[in-house]
PDB file of N, CA and C in Angstrom:
ATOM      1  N   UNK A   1     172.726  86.725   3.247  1.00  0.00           N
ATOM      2  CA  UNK A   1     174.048  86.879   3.801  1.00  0.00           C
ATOM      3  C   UNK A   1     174.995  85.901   3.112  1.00  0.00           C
ATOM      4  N   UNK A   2     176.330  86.664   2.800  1.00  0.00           N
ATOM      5  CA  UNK A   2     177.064  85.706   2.370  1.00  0.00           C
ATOM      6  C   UNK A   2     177.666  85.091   3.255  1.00  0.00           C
ATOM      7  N   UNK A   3     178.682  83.991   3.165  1.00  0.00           N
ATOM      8  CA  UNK A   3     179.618  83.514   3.952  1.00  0.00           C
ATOM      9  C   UNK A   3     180.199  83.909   4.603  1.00  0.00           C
ATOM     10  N   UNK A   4     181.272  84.738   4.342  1.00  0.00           N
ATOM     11  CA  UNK A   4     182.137  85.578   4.746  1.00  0.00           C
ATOM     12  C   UNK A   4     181.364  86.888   5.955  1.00  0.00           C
ATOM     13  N   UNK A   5     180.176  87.195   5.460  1.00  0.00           N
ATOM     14  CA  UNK A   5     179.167  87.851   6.535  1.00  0.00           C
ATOM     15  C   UNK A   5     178.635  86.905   8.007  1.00  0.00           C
ATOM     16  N   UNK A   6     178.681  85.645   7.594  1.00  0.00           N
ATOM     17  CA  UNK A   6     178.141  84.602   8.742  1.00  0.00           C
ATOM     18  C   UNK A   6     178.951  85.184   9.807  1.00  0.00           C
ATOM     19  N   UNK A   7     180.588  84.836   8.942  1.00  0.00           N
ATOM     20  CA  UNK A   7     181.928  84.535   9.839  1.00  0.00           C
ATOM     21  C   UNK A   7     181.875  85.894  10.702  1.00  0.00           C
ATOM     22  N   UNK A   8     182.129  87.168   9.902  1.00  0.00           N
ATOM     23  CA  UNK A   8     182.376  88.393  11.092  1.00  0.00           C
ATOM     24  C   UNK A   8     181.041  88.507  12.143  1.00  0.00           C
ATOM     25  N   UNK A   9     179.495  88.281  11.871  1.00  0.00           N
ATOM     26  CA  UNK A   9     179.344  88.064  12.769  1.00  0.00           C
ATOM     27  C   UNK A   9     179.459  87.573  14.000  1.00  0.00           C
ATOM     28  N   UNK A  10     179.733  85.971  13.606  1.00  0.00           N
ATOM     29  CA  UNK A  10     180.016  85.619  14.475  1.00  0.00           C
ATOM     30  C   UNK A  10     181.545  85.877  15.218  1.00  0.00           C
ATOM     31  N   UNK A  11     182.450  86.239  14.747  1.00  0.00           N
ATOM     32  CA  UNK A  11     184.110  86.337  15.456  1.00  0.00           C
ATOM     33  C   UNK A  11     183.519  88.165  16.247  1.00  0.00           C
ATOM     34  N   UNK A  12     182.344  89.074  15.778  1.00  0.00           N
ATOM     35  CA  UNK A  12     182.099  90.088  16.410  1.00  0.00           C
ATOM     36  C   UNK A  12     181.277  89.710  17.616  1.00  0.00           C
ATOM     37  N   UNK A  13     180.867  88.237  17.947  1.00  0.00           N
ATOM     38  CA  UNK A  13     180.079  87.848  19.427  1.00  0.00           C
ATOM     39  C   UNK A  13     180.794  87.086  19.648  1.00  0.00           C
ATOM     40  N   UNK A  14     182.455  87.151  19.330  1.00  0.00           N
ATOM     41  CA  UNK A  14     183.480  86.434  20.366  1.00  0.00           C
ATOM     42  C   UNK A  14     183.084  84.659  20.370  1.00  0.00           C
ATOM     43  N   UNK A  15     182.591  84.225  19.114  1.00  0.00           N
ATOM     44  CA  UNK A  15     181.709  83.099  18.831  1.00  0.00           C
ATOM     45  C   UNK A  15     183.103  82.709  17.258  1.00  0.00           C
ATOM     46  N   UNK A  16     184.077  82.066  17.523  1.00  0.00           N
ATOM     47  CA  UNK A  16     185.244  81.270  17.305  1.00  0.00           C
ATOM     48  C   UNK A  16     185.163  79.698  16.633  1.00  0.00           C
ATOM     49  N   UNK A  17     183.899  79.394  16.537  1.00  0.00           N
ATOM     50  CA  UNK A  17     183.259  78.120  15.683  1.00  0.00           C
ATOM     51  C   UNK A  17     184.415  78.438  14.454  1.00  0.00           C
ATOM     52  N   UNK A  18     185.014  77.080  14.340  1.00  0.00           N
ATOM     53  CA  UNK A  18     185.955  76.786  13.105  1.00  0.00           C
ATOM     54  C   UNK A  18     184.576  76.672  11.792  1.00  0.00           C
ATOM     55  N   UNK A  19     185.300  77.391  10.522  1.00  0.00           N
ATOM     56  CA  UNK A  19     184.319  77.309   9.569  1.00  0.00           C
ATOM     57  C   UNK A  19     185.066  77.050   8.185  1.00  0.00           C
ATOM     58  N   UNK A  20     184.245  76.084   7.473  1.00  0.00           N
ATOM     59  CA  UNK A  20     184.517  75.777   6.357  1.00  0.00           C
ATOM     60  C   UNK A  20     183.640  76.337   4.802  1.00  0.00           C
ATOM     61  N   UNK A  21     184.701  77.002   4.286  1.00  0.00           N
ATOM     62  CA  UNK A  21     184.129  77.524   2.766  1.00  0.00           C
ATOM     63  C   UNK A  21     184.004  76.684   2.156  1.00  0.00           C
ATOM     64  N   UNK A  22     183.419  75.895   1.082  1.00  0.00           N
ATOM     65  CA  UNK A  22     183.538  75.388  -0.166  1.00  0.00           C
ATOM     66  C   UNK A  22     182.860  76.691  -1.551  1.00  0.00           C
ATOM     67  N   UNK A  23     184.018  76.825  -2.056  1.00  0.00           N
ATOM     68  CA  UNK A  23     183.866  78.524  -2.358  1.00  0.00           C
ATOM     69  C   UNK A  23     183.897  77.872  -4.155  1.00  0.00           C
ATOM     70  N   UNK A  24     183.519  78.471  -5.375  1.00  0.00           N
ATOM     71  CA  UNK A  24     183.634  78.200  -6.296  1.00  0.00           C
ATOM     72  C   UNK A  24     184.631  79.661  -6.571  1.00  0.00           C
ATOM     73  N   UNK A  25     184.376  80.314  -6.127  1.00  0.00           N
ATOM     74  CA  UNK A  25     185.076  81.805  -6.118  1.00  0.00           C
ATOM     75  C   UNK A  25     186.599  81.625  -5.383  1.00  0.00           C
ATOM     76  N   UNK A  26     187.436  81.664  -6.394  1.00  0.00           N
ATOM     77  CA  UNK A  26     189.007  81.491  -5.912  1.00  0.00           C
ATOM     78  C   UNK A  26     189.950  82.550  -6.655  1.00  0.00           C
ATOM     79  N   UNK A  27     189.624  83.908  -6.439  1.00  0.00           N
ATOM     80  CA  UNK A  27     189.787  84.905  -7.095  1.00  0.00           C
ATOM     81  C   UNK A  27     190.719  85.086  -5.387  1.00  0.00           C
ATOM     82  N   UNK A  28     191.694  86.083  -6.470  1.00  0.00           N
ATOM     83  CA  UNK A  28     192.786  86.787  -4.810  1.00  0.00           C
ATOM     84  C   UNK A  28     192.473  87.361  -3.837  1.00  0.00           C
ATOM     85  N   UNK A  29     191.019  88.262  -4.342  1.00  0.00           N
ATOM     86  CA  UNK A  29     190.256  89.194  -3.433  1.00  0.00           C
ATOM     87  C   UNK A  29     189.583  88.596  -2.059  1.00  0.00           C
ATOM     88  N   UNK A  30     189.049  87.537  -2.875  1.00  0.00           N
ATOM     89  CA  UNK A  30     188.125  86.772  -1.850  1.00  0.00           C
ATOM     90  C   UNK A  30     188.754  85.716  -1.141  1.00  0.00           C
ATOM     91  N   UNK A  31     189.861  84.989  -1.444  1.00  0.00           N
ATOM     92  CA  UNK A  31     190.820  84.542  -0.376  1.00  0.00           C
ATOM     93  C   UNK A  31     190.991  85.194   0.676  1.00  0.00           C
ATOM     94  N   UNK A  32     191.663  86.228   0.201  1.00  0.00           N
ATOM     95  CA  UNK A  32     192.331  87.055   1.248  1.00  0.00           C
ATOM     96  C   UNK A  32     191.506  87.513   2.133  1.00  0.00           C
ATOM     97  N   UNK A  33     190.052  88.204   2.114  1.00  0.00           N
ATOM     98  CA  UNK A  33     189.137  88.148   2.405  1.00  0.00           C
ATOM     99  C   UNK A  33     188.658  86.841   3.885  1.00  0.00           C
ATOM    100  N   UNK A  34     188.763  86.029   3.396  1.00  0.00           N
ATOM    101  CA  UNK A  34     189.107  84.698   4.451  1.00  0.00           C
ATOM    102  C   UNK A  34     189.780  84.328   4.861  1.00  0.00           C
ATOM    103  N   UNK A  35     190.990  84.633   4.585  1.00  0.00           N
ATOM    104  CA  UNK A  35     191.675  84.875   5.525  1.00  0.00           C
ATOM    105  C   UNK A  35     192.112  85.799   6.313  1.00  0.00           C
ATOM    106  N   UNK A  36     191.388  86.640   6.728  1.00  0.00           N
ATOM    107  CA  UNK A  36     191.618  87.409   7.586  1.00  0.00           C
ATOM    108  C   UNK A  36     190.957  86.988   9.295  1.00  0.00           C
ATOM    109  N   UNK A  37     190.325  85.993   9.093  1.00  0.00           N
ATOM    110  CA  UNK A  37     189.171  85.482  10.040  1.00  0.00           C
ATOM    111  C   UNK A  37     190.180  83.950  10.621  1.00  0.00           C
ATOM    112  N   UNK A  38     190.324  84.018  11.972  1.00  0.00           N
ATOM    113  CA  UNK A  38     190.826  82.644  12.078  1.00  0.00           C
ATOM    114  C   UNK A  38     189.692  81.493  12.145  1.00  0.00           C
ATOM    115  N   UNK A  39     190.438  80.417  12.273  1.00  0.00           N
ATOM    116  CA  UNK A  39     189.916  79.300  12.199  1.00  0.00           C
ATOM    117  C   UNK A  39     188.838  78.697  11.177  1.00  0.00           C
ATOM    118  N   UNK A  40     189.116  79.707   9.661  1.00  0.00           N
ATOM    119  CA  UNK A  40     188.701  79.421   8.897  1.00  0.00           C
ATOM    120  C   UNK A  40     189.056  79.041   7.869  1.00  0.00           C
ATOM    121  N   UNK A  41     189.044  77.739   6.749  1.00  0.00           N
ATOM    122  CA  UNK A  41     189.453  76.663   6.087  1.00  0.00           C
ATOM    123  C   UNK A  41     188.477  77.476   4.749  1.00  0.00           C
ATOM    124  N   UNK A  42     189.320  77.351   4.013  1.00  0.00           N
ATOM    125  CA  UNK A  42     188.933  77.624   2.309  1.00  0.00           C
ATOM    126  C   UNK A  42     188.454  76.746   1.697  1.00  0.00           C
ATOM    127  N   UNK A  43     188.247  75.629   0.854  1.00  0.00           N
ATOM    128  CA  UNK A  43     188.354  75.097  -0.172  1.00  0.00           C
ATOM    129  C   UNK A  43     187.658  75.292  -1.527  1.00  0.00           C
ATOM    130  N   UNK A  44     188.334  74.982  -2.701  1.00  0.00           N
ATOM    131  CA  UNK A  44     187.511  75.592  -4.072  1.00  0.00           C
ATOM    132  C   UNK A  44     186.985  73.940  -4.849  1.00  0.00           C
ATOM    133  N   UNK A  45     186.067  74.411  -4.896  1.00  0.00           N
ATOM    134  CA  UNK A  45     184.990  73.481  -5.772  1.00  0.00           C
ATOM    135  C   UNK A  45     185.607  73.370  -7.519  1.00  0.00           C
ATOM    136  N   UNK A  46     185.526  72.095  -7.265  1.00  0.00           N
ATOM    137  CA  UNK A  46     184.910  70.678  -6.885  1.00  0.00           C
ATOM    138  C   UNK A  46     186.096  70.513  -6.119  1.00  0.00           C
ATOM    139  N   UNK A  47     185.561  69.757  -4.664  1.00  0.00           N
ATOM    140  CA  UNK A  47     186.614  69.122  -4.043  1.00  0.00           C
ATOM    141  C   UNK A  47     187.005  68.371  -4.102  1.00  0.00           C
ATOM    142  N   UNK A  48     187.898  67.323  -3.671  1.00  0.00           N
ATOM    143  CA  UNK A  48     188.101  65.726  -4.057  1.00  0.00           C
ATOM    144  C   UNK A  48     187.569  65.725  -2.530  1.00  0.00           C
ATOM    145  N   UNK A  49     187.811  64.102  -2.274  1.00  0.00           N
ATOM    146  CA  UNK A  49     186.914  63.317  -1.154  1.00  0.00           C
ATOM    147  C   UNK A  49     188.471  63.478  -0.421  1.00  0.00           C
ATOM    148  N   UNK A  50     189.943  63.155  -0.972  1.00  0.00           N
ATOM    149  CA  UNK A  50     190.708  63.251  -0.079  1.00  0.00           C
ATOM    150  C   UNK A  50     190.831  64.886   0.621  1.00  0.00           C
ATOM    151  N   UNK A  51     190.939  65.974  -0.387  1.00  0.00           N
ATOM    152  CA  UNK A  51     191.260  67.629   0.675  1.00  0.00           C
ATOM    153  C   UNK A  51     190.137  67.443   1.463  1.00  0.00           C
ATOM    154  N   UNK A  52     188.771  67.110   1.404  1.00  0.00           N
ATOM    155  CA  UNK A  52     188.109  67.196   1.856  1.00  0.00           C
ATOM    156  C   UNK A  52     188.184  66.725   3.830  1.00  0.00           C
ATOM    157  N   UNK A  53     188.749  65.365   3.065  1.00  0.00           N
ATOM    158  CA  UNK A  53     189.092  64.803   5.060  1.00  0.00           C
ATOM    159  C   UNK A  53     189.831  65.444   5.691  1.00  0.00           C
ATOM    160  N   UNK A  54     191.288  66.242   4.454  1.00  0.00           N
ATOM    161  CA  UNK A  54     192.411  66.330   5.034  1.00  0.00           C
ATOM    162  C   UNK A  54     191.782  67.689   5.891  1.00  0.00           C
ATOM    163  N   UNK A  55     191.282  68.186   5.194  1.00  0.00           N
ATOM    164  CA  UNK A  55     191.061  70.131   6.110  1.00  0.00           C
ATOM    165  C   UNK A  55     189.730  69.542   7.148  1.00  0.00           C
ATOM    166  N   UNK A  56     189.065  68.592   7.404  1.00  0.00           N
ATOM    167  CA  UNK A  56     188.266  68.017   8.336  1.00  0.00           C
ATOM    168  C   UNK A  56     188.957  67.690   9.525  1.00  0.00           C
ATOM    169  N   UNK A  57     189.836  66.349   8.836  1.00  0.00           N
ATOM    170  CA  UNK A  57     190.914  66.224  10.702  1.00  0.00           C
ATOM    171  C   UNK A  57     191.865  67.402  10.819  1.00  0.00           C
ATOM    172  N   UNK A  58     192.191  67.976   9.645  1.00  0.00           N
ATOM    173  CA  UNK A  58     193.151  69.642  10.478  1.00  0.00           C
ATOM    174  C   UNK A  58     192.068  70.428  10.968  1.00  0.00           C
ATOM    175  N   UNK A  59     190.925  70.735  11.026  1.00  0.00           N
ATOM    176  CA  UNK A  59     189.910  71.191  12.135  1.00  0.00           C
ATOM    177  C   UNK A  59     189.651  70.816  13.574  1.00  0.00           C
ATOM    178  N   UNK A  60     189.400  69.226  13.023  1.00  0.00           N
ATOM    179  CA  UNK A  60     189.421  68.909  14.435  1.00  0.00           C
ATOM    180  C   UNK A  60     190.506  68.743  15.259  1.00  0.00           C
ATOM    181  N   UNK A  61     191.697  68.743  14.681  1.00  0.00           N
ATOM    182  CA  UNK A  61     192.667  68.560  15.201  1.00  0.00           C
ATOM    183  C   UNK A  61     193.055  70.475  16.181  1.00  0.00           C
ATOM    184  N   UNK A  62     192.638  71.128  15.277  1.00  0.00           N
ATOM    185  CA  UNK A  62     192.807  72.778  16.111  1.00  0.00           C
ATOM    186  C   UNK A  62     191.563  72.587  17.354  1.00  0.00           C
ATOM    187  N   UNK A  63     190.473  72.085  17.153  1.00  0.00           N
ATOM    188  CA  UNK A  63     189.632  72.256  18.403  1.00  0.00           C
ATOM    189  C   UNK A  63     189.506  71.497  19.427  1.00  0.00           C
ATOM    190  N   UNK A  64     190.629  70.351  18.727  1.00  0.00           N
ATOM    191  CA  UNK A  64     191.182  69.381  19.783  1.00  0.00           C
ATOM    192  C   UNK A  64     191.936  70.223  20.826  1.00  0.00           C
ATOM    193  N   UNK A  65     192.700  70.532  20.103  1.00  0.00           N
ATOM    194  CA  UNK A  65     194.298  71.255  21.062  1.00  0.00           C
ATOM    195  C   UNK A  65     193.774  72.901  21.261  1.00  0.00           C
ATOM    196  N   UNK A  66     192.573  73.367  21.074  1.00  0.00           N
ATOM    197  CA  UNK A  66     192.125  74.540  21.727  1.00  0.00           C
ATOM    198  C   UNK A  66     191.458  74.188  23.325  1.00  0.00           C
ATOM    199  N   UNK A  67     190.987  72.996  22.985  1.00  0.00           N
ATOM    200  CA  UNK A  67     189.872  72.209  23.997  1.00  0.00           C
ATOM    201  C   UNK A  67     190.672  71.762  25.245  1.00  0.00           C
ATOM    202  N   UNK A  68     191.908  71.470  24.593  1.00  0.00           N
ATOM    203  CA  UNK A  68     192.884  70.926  25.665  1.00  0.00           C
ATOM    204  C   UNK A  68     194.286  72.426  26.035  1.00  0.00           C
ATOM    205  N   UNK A  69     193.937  73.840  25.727  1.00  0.00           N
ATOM    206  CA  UNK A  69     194.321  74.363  26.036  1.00  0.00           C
ATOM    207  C   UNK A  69     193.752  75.515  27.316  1.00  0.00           C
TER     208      UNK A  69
END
């Protein structure tokens, strides 16, 4: 299974776990592709150590304010 297969499973059992790609594949198709799924974060390889934190606390920061909604 690919990635993108994990995700619709799970958003098809109403199962909303925020998920992170580290994708080497940054072609238009397969973006878009991921984004169609919420609460899911892209990034293309090699990452740096900073995008890396930054799309970490913008995660937790959405399941913060889901948690508190």
């Amino acid at each position: 299974m690919k990635g993108l297969d994990v995700v619709k499973v799970l958003r098809d059992e109403n199962n909303f776990t925020p998920v992170l790609f580290l994708s080497g594949d940054t072609t238009y198709d397969h973006l878009k592709k991921a984004s169609i799924y919420k609460d899911v974060q892209t990034l293309a390889k090699p990452v740096s150590i900073d995008d890396l934190k930054e799309t970490l606390l913008s995660a937790e920061n959405s399941v913060k304010r889901a948690l508190a909604s």
